[in-house]
PDB file of N, CA and C in Angstrom:
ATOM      1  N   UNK A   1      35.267  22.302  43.130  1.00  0.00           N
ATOM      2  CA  UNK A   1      35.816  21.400  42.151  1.00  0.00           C
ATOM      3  C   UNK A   1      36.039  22.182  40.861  1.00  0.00           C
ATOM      4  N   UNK A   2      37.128  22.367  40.270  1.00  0.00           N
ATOM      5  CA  UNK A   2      37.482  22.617  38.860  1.00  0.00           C
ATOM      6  C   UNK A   2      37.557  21.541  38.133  1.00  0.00           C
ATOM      7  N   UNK A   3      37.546  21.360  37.072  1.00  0.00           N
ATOM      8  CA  UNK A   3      37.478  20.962  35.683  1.00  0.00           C
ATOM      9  C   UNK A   3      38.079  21.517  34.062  1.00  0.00           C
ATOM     10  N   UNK A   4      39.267  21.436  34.202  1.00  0.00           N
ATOM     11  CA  UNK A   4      39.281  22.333  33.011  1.00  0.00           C
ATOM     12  C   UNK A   4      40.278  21.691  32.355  1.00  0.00           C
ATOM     13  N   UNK A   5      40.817  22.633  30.877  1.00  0.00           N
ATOM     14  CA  UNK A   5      41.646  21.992  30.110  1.00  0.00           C
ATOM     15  C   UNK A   5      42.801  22.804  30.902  1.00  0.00           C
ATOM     16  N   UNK A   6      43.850  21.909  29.824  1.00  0.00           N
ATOM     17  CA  UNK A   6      44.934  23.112  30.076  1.00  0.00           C
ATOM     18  C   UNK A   6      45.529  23.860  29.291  1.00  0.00           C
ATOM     19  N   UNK A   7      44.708  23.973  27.852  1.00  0.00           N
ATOM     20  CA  UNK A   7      45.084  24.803  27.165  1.00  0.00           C
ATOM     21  C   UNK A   7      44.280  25.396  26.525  1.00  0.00           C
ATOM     22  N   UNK A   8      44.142  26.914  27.398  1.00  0.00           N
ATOM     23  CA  UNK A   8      43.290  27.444  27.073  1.00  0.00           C
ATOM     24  C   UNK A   8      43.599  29.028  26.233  1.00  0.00           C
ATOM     25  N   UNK A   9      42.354  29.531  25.556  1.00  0.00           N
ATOM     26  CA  UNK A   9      42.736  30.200  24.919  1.00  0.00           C
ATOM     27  C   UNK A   9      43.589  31.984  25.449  1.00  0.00           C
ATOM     28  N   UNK A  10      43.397  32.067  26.738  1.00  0.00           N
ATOM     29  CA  UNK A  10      43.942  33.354  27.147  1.00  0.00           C
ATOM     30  C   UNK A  10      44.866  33.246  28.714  1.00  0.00           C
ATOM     31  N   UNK A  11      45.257  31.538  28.628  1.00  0.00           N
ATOM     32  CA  UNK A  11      45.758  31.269  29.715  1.00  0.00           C
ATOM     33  C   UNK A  11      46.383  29.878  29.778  1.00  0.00           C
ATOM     34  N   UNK A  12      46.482  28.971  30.683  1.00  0.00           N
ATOM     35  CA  UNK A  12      46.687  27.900  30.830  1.00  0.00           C
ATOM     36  C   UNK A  12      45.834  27.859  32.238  1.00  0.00           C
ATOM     37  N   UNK A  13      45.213  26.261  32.127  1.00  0.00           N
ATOM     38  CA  UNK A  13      44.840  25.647  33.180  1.00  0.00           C
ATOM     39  C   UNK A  13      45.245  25.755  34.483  1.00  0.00           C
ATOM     40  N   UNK A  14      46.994  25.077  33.946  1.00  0.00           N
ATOM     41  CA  UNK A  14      47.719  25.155  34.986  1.00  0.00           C
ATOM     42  C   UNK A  14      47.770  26.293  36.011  1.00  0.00           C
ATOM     43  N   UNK A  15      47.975  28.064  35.338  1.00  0.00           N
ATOM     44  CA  UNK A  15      47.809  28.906  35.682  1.00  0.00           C
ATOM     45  C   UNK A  15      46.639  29.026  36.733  1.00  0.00           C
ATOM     46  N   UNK A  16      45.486  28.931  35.569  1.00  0.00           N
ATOM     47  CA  UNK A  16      44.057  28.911  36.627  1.00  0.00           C
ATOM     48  C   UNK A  16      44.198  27.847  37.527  1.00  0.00           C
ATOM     49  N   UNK A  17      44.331  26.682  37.906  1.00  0.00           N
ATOM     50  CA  UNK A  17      44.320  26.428  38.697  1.00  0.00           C
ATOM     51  C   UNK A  17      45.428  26.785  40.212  1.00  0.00           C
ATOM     52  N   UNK A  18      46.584  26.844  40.091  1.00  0.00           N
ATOM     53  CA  UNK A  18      47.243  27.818  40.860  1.00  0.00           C
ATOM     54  C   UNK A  18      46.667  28.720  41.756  1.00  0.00           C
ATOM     55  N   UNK A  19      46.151  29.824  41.132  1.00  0.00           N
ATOM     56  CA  UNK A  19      45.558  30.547  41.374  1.00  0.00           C
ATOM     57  C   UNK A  19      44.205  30.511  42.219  1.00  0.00           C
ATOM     58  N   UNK A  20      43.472  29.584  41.581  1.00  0.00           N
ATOM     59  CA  UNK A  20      42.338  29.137  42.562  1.00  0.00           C
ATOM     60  C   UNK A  20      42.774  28.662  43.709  1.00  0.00           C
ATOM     61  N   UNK A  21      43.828  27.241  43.247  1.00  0.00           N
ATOM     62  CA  UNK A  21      44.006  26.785  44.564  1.00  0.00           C
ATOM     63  C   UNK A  21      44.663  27.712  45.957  1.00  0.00           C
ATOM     64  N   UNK A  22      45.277  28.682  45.591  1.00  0.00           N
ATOM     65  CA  UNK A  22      45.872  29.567  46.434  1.00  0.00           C
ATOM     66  C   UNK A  22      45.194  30.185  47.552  1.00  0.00           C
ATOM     67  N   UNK A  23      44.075  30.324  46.930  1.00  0.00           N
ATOM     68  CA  UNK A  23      42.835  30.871  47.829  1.00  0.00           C
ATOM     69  C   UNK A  23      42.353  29.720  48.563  1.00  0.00           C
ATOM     70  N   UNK A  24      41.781  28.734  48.048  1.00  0.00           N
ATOM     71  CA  UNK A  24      41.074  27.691  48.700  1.00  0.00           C
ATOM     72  C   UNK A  24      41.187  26.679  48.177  1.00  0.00           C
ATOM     73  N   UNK A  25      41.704  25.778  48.798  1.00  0.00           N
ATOM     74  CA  UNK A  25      42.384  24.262  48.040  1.00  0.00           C
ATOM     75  C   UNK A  25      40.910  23.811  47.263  1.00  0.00           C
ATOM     76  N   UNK A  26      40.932  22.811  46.521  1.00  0.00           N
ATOM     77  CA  UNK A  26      39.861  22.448  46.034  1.00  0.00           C
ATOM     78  C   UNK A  26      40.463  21.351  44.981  1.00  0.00           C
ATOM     79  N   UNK A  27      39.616  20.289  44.809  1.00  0.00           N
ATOM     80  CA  UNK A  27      39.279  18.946  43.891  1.00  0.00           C
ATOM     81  C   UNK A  27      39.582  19.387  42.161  1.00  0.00           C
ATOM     82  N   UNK A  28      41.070  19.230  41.800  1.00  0.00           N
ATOM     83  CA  UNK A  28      40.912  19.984  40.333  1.00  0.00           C
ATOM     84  C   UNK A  28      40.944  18.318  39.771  1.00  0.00           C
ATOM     85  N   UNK A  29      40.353  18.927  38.134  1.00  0.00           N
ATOM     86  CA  UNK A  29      40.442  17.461  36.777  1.00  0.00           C
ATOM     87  C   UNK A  29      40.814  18.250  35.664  1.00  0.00           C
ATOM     88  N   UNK A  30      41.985  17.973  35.364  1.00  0.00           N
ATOM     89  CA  UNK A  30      42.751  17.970  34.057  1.00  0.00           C
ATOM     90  C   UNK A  30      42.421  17.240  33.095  1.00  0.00           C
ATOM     91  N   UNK A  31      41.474  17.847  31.605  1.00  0.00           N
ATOM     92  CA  UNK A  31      40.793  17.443  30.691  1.00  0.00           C
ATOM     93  C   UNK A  31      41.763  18.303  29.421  1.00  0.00           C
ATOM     94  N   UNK A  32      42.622  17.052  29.057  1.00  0.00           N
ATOM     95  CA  UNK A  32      43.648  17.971  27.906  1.00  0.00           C
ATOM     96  C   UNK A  32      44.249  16.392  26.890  1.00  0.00           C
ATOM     97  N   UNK A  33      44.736  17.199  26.054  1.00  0.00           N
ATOM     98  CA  UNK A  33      45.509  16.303  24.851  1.00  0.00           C
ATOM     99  C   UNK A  33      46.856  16.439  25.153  1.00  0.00           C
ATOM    100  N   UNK A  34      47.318  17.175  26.193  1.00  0.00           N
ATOM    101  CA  UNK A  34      49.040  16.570  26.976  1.00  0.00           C
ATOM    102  C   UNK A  34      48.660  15.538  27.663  1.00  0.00           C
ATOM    103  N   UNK A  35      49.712  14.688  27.110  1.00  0.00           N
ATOM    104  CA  UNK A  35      49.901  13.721  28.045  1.00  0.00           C
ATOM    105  C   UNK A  35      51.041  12.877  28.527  1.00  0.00           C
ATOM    106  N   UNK A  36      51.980  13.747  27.831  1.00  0.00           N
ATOM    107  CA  UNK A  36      53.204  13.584  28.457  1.00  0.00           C
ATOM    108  C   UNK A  36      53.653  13.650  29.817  1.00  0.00           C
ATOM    109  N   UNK A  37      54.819  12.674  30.092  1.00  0.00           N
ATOM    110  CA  UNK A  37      54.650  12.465  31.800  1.00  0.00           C
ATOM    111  C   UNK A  37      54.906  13.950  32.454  1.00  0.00           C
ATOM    112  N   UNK A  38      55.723  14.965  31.687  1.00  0.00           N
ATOM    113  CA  UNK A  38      55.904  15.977  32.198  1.00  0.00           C
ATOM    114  C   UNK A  38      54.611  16.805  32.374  1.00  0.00           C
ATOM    115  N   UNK A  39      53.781  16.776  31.278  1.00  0.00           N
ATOM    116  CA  UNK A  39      52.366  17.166  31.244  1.00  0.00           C
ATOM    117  C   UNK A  39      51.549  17.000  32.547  1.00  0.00           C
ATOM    118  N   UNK A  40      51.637  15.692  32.916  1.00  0.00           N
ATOM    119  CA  UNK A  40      50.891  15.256  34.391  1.00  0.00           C
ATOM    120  C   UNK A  40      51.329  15.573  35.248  1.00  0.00           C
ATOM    121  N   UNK A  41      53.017  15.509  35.401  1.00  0.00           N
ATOM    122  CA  UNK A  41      53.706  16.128  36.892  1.00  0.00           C
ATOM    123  C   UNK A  41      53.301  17.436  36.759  1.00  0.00           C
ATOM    124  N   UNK A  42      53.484  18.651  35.858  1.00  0.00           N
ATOM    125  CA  UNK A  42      53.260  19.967  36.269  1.00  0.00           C
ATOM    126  C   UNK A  42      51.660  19.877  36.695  1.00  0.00           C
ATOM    127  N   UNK A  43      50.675  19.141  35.904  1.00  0.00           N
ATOM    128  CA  UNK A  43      49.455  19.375  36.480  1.00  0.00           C
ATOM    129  C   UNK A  43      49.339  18.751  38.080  1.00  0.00           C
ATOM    130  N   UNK A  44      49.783  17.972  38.083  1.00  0.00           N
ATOM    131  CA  UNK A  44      49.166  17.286  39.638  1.00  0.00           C
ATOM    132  C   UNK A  44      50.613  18.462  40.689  1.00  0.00           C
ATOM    133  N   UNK A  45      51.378  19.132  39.999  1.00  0.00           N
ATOM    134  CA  UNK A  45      52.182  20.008  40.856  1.00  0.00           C
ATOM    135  C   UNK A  45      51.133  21.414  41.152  1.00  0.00           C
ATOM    136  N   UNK A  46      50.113  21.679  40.270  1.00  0.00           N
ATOM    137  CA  UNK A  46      49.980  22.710  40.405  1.00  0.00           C
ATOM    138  C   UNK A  46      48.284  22.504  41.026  1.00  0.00           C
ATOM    139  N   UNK A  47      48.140  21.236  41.517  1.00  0.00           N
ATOM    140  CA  UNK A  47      46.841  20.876  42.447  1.00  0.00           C
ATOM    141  C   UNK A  47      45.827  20.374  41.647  1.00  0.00           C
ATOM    142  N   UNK A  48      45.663  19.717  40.510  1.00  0.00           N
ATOM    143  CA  UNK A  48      45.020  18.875  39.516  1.00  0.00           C
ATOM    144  C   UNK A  48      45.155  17.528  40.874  1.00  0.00           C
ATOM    145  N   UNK A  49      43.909  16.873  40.787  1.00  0.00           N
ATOM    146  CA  UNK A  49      44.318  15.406  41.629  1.00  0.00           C
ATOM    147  C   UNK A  49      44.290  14.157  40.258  1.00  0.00           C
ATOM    148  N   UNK A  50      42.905  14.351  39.574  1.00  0.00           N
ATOM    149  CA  UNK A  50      42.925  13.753  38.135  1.00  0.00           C
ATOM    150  C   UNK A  50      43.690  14.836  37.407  1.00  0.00           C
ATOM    151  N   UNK A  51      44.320  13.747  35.983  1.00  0.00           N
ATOM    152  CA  UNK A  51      44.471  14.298  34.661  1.00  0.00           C
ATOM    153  C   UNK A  51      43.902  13.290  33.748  1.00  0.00           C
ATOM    154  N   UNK A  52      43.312  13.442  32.750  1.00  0.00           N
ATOM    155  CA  UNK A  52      42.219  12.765  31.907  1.00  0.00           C
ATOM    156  C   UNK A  52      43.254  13.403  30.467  1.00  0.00           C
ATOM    157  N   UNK A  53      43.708  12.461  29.165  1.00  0.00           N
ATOM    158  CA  UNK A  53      44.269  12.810  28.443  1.00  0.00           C
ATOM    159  C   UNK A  53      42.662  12.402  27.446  1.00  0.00           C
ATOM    160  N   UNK A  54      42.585  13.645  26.514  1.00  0.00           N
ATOM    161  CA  UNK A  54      41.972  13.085  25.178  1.00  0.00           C
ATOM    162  C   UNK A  54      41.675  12.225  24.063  1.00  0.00           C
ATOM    163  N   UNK A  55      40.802  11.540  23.396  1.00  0.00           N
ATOM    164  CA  UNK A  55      39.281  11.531  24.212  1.00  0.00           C
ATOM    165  C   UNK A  55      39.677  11.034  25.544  1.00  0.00           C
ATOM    166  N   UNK A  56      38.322  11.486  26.279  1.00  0.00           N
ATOM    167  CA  UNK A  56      38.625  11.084  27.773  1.00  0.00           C
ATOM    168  C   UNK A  56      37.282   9.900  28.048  1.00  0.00           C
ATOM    169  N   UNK A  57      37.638   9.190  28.951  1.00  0.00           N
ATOM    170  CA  UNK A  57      36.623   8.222  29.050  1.00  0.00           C
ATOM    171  C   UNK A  57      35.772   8.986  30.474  1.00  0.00           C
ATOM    172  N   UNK A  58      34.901   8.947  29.851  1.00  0.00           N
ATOM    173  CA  UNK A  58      33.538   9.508  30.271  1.00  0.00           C
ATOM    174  C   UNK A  58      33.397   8.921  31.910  1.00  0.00           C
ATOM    175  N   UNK A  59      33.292   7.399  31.755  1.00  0.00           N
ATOM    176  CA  UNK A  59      33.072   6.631  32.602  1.00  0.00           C
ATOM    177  C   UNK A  59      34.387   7.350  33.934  1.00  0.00           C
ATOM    178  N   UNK A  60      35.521   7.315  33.760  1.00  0.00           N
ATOM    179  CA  UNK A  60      36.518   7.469  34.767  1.00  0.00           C
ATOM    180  C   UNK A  60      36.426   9.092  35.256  1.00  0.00           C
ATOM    181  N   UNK A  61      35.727   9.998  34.442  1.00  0.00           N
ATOM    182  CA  UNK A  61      35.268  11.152  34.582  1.00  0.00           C
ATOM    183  C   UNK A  61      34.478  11.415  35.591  1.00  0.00           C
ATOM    184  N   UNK A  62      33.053  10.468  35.292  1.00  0.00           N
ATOM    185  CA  UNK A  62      31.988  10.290  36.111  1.00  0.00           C
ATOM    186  C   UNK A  62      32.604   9.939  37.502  1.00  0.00           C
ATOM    187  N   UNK A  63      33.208   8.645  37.402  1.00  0.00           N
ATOM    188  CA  UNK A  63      33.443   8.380  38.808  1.00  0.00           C
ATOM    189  C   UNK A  63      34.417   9.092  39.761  1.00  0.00           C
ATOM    190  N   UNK A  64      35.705   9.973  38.877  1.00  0.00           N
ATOM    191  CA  UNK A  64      36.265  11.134  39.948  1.00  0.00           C
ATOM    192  C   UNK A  64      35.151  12.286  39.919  1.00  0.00           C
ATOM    193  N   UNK A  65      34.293  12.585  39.374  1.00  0.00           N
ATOM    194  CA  UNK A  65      33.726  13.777  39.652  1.00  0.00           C
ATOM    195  C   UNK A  65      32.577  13.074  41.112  1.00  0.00           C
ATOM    196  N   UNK A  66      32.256  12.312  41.142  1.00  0.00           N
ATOM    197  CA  UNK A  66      31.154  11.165  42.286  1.00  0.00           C
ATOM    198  C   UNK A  66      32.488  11.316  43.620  1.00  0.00           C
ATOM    199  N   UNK A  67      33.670  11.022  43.403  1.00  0.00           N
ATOM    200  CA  UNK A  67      34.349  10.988  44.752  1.00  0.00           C
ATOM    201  C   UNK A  67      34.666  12.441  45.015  1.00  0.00           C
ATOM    202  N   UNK A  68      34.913  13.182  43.975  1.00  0.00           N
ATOM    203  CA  UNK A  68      34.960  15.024  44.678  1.00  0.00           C
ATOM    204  C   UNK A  68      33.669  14.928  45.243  1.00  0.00           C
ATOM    205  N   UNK A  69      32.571  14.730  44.649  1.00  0.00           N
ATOM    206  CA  UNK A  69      31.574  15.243  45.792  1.00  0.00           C
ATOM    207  C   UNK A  69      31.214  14.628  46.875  1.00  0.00           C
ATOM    208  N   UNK A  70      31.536  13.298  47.377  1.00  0.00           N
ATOM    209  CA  UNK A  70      31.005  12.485  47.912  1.00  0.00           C
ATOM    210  C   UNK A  70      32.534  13.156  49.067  1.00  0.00           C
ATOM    211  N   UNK A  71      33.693  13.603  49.091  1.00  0.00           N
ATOM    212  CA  UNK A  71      34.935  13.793  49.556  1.00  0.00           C
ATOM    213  C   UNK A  71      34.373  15.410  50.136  1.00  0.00           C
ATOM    214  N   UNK A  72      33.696  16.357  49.310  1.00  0.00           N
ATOM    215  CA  UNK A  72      33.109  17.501  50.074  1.00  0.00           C
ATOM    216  C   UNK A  72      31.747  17.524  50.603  1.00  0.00           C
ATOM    217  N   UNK A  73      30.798  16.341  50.468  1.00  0.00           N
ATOM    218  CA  UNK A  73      29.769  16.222  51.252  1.00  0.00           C
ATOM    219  C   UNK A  73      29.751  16.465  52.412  1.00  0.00           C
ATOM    220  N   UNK A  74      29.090  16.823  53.526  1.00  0.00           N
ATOM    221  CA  UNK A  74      28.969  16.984  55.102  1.00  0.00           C
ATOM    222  C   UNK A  74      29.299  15.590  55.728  1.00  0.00           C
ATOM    223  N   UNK A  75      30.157  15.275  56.434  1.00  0.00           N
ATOM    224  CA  UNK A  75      29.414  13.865  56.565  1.00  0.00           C
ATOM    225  C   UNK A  75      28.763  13.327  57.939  1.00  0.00           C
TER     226      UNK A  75
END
């Protein structure tokens, strides 16, 4: 599971996530102050499943971070 912004200081999110996902798909959350619709399509294009615009509600945080793990649990 990633978690990150997308604007970061020696990269973009977007980037990092790409990249991760390339190797091994995985549960990303987009935690940023874009929130423009274009903002969300490139993130959920580049394997973000959440995007969370700033402040972010904690609560909707909690509960996608509970279904990534409960989604990579054994079952």
């Amino acid at each position: 599971m990633l978690i990150s912004d997308l604007g970061l200081p020696d990269g973009s999110g977007i980037d990092l996530m790409e990249r991760l996902n390339s190797k091994r798909p995985l549960l990303g959350i987009a935690l940023t102050g874009y929130g423009m619709e274009d903002d969300i399509r490139k993130s959920h294009a580049a394997g973000f499943r959440h995007h969370l615009v700033k402040p972010i509600d904690l609560n909707r945080l909690d509960s996608f971070i509970q279904e990534g793990a409960a989604a990579l649990s054994p079952k």
